[in-house]
PDB file of N, CA and C in Angstrom:
ATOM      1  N   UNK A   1     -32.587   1.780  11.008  1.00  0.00           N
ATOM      2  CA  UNK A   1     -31.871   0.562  11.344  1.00  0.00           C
ATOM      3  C   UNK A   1     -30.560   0.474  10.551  1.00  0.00           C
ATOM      4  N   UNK A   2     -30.548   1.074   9.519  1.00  0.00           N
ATOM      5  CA  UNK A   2     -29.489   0.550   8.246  1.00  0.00           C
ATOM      6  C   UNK A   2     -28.314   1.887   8.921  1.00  0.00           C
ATOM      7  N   UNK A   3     -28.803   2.864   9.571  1.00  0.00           N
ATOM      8  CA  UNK A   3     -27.893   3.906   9.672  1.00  0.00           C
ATOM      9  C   UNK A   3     -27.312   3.779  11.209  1.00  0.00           C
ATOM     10  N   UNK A   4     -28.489   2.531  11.615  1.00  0.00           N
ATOM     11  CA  UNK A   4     -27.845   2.479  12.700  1.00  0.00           C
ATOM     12  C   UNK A   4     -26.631   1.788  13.003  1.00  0.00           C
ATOM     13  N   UNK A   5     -26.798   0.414  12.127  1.00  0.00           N
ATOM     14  CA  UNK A   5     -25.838  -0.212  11.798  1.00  0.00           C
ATOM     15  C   UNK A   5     -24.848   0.028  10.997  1.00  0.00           C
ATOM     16  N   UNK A   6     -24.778   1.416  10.271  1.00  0.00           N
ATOM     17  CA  UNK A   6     -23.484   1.504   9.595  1.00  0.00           C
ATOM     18  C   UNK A   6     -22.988   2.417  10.470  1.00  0.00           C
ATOM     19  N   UNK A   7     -23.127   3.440  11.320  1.00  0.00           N
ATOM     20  CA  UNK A   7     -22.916   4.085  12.352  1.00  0.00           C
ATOM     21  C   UNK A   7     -21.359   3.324  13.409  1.00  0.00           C
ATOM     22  N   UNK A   8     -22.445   2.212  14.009  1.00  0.00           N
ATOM     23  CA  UNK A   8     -21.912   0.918  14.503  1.00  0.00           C
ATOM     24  C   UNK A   8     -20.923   0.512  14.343  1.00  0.00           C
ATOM     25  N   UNK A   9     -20.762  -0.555  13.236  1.00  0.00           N
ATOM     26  CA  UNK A   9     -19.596  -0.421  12.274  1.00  0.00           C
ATOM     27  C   UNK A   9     -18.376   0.484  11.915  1.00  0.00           C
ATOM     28  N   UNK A  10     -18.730   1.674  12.240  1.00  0.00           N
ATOM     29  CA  UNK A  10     -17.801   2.723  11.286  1.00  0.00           C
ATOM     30  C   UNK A  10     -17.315   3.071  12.819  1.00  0.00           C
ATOM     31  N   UNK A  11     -18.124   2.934  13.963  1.00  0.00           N
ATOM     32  CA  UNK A  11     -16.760   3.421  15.423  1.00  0.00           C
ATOM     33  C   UNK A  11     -16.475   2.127  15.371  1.00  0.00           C
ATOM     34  N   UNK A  12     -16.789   1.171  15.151  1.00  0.00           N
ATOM     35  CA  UNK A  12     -15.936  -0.270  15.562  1.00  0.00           C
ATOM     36  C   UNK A  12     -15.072  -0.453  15.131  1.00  0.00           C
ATOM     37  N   UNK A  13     -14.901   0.192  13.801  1.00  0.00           N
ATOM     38  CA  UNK A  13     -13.856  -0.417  12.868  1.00  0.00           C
ATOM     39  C   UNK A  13     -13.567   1.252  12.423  1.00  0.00           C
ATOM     40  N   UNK A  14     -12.065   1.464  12.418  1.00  0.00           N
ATOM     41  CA  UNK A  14     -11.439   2.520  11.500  1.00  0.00           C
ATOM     42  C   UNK A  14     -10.186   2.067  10.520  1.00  0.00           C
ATOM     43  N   UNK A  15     -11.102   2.012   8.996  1.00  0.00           N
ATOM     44  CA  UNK A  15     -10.305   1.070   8.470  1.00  0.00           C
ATOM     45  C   UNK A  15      -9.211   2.099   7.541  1.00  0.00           C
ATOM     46  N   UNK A  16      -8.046   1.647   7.110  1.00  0.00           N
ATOM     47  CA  UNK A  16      -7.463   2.958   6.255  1.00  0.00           C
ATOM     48  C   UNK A  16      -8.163   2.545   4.583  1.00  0.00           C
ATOM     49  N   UNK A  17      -8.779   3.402   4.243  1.00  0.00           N
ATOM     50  CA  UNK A  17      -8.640   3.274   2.282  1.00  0.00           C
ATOM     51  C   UNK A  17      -7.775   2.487   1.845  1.00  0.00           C
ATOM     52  N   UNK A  18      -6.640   2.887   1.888  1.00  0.00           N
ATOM     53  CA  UNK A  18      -5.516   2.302   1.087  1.00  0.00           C
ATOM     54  C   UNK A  18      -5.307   0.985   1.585  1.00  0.00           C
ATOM     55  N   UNK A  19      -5.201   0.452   2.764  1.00  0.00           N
ATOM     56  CA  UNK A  19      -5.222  -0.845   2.847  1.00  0.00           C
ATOM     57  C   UNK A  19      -6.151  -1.401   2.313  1.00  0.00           C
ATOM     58  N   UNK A  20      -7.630  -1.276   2.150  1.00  0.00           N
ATOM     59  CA  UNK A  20      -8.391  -1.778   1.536  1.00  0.00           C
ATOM     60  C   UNK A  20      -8.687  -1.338  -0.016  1.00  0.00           C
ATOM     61  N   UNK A  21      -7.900  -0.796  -0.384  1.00  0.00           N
ATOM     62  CA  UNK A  21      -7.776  -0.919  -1.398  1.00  0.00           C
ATOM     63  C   UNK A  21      -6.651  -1.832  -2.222  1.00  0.00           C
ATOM     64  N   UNK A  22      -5.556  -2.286  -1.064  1.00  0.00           N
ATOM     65  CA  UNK A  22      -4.622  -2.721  -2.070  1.00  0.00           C
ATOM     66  C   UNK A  22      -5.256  -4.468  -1.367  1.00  0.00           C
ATOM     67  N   UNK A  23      -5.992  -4.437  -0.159  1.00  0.00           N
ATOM     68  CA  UNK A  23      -6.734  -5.533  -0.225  1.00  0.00           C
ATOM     69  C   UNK A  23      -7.509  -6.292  -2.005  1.00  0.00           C
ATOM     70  N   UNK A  24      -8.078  -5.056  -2.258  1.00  0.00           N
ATOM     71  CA  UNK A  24      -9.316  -5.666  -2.994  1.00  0.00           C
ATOM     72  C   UNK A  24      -8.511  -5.995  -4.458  1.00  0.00           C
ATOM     73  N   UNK A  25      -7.469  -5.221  -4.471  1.00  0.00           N
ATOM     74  CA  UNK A  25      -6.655  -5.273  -6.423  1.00  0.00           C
ATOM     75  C   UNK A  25      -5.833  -6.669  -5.544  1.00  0.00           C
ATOM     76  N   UNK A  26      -5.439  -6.827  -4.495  1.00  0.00           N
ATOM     77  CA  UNK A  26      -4.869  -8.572  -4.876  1.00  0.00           C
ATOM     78  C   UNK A  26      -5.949  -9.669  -4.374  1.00  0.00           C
ATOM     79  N   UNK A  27      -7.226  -9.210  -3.952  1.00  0.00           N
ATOM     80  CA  UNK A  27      -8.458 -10.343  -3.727  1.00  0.00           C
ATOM     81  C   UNK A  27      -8.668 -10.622  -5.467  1.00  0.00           C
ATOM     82  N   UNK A  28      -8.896  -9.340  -6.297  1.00  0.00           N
ATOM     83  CA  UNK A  28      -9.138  -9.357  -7.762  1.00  0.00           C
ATOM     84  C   UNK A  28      -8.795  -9.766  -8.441  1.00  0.00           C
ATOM     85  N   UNK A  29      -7.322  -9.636  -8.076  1.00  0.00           N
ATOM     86  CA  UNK A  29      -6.230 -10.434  -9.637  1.00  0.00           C
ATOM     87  C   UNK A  29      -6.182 -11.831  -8.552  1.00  0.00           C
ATOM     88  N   UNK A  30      -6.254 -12.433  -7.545  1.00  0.00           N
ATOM     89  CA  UNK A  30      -6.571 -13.978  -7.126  1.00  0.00           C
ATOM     90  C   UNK A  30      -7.707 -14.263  -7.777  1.00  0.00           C
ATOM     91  N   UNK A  31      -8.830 -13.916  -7.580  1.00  0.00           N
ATOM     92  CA  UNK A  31     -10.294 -13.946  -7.803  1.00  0.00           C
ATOM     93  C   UNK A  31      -9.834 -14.453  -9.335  1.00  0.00           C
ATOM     94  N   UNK A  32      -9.428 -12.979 -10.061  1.00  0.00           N
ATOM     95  CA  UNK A  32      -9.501 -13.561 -11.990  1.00  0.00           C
ATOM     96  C   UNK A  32      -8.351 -14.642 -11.709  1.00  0.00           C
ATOM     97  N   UNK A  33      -7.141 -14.859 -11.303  1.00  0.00           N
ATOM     98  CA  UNK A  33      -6.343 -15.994 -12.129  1.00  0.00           C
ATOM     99  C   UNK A  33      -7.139 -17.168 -11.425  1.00  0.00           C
ATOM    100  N   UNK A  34      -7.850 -17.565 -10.324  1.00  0.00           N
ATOM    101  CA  UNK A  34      -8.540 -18.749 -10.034  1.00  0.00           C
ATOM    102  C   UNK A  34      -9.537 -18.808 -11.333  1.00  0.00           C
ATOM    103  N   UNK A  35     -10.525 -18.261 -11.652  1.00  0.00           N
ATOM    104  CA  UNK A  35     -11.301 -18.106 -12.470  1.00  0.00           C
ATOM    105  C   UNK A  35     -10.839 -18.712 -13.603  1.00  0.00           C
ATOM    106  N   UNK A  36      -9.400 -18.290 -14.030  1.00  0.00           N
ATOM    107  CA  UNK A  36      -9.061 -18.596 -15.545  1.00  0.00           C
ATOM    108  C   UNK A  36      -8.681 -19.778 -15.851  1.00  0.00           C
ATOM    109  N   UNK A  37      -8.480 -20.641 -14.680  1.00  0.00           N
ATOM    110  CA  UNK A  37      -8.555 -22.221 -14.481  1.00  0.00           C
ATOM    111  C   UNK A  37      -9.105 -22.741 -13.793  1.00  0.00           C
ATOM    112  N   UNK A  38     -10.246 -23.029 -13.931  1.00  0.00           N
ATOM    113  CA  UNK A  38     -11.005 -23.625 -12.777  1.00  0.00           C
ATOM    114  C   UNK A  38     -10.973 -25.250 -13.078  1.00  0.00           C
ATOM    115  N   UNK A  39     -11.121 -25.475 -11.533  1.00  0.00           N
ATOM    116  CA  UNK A  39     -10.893 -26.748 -10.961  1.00  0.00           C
ATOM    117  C   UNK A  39     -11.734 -27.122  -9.872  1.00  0.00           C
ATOM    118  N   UNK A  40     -13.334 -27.136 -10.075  1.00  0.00           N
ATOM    119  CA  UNK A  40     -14.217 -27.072  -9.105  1.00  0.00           C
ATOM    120  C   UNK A  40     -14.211 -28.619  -8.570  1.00  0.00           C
ATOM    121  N   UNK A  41     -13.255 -29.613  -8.527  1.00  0.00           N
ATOM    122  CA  UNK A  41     -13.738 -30.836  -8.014  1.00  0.00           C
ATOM    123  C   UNK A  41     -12.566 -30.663  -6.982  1.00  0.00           C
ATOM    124  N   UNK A  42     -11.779 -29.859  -6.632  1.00  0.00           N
ATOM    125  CA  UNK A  42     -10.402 -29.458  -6.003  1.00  0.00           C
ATOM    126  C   UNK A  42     -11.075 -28.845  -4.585  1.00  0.00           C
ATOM    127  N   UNK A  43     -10.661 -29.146  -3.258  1.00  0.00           N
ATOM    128  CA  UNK A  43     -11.380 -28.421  -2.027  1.00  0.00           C
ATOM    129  C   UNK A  43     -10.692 -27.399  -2.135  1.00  0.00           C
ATOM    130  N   UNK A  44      -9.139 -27.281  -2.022  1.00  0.00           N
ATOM    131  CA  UNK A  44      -8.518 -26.411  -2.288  1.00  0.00           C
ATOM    132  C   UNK A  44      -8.927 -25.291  -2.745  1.00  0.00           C
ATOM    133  N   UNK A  45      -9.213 -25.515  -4.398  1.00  0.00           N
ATOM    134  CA  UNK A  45      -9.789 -24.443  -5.451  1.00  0.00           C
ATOM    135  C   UNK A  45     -11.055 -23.808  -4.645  1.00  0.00           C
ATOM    136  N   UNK A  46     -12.109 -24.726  -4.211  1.00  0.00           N
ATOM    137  CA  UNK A  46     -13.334 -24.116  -3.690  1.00  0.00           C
ATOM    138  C   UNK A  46     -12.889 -22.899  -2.841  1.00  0.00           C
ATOM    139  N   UNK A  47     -11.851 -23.800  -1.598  1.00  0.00           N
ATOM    140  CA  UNK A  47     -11.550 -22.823  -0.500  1.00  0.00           C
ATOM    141  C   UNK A  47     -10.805 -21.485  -0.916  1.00  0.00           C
ATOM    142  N   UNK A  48     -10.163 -21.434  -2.180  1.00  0.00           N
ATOM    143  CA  UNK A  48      -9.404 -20.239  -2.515  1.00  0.00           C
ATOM    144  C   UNK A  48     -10.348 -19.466  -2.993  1.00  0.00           C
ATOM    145  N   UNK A  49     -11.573 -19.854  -3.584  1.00  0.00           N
ATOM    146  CA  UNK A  49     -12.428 -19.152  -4.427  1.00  0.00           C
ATOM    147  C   UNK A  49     -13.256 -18.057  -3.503  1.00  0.00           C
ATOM    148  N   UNK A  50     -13.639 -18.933  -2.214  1.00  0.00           N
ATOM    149  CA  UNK A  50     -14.569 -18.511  -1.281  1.00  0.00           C
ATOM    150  C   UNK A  50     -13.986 -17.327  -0.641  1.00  0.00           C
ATOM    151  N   UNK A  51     -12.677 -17.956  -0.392  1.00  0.00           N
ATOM    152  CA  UNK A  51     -11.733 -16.715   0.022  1.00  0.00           C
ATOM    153  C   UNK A  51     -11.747 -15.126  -0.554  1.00  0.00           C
ATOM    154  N   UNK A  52     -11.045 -15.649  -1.626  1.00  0.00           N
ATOM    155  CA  UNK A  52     -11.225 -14.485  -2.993  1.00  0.00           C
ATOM    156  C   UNK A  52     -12.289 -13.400  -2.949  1.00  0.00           C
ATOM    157  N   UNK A  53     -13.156 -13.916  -2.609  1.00  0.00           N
ATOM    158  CA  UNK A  53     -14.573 -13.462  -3.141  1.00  0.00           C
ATOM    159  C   UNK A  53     -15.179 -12.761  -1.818  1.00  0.00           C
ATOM    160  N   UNK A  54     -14.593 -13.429  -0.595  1.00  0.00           N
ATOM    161  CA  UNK A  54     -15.163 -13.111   0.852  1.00  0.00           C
ATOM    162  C   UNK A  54     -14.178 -11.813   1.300  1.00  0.00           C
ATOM    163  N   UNK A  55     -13.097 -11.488   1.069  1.00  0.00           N
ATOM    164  CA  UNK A  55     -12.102 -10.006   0.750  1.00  0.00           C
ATOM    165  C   UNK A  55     -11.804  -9.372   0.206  1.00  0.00           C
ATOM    166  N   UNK A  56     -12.880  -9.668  -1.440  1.00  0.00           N
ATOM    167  CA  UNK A  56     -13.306  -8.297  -2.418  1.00  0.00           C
ATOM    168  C   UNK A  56     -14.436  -7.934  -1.661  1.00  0.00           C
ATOM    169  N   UNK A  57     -15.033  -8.811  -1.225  1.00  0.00           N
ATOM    170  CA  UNK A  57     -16.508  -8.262  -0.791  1.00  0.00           C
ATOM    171  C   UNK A  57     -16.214  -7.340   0.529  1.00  0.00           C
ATOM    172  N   UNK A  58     -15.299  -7.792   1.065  1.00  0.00           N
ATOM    173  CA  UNK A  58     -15.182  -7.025   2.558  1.00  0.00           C
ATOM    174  C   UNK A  58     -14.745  -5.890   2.590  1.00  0.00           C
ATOM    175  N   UNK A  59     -13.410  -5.903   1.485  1.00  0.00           N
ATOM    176  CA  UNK A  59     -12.794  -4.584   1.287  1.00  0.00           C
ATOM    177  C   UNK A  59     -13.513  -3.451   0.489  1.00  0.00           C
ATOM    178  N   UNK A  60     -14.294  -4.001  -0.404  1.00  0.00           N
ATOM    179  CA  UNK A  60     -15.296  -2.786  -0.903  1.00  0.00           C
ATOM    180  C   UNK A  60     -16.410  -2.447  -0.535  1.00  0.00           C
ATOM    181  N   UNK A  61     -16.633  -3.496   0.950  1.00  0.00           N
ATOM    182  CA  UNK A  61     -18.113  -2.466   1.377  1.00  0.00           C
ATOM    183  C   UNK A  61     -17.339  -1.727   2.565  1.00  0.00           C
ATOM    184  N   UNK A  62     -15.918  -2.082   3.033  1.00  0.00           N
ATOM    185  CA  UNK A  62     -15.079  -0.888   3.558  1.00  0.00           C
ATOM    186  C   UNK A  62     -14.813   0.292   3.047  1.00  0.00           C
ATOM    187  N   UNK A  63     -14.656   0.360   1.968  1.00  0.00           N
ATOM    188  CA  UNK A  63     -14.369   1.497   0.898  1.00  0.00           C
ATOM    189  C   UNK A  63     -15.578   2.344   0.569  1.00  0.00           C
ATOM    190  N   UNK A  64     -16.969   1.707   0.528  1.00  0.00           N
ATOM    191  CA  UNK A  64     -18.081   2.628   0.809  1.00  0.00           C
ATOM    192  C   UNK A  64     -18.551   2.589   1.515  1.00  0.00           C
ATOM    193  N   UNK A  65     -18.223   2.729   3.170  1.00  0.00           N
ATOM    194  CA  UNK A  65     -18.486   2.822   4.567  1.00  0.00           C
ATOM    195  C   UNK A  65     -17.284   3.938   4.742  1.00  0.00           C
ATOM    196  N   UNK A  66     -16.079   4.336   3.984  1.00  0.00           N
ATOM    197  CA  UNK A  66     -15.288   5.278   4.119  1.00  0.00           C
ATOM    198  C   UNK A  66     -16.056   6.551   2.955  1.00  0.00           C
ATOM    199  N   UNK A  67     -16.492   5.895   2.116  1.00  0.00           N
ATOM    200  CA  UNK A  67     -16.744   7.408   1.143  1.00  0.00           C
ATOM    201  C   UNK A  67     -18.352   7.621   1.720  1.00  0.00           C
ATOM    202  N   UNK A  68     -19.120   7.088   2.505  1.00  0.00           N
ATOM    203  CA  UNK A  68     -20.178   7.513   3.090  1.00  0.00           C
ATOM    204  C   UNK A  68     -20.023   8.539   4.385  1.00  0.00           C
ATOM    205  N   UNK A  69     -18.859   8.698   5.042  1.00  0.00           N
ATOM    206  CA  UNK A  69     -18.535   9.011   6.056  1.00  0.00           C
ATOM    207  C   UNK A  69     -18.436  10.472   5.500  1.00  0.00           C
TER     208      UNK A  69
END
């Protein structure tokens, strides 16, 4: 199932490395400077955080869906 679905994935999507990589170093340095002031009563802050966190996550399970290949 798991190979079926990364299979799946990997013709659906042909992603380049390098874009997802320069994805994940500016999701990272957003991610840490939100972090280094937080302001959790802010929707704003929430919504930047969720963000942050939802295109490190995306870009690095792209990045090992490319080095699995």
């Amino acid at each position: 199932m798991y190979r079926r679905v990364r299979n799946a994935v990997a013709e659906a999507y042909d992603p380049d490395p390098r874009a997802a990589t320069i994805v994940a170093m500016g999701s990272a340095f957003l991610l840490f400077s939100l972090l280094s002031y937080p302001d959790g009563s802010s929707p704003y802050y929430l919504f930047g955080l969720v963000v942050a966190v939802f295109s490190l996550v995306v870009s690095v399970a792209m990045l090992a869906v490319e080095k699995l290949r």
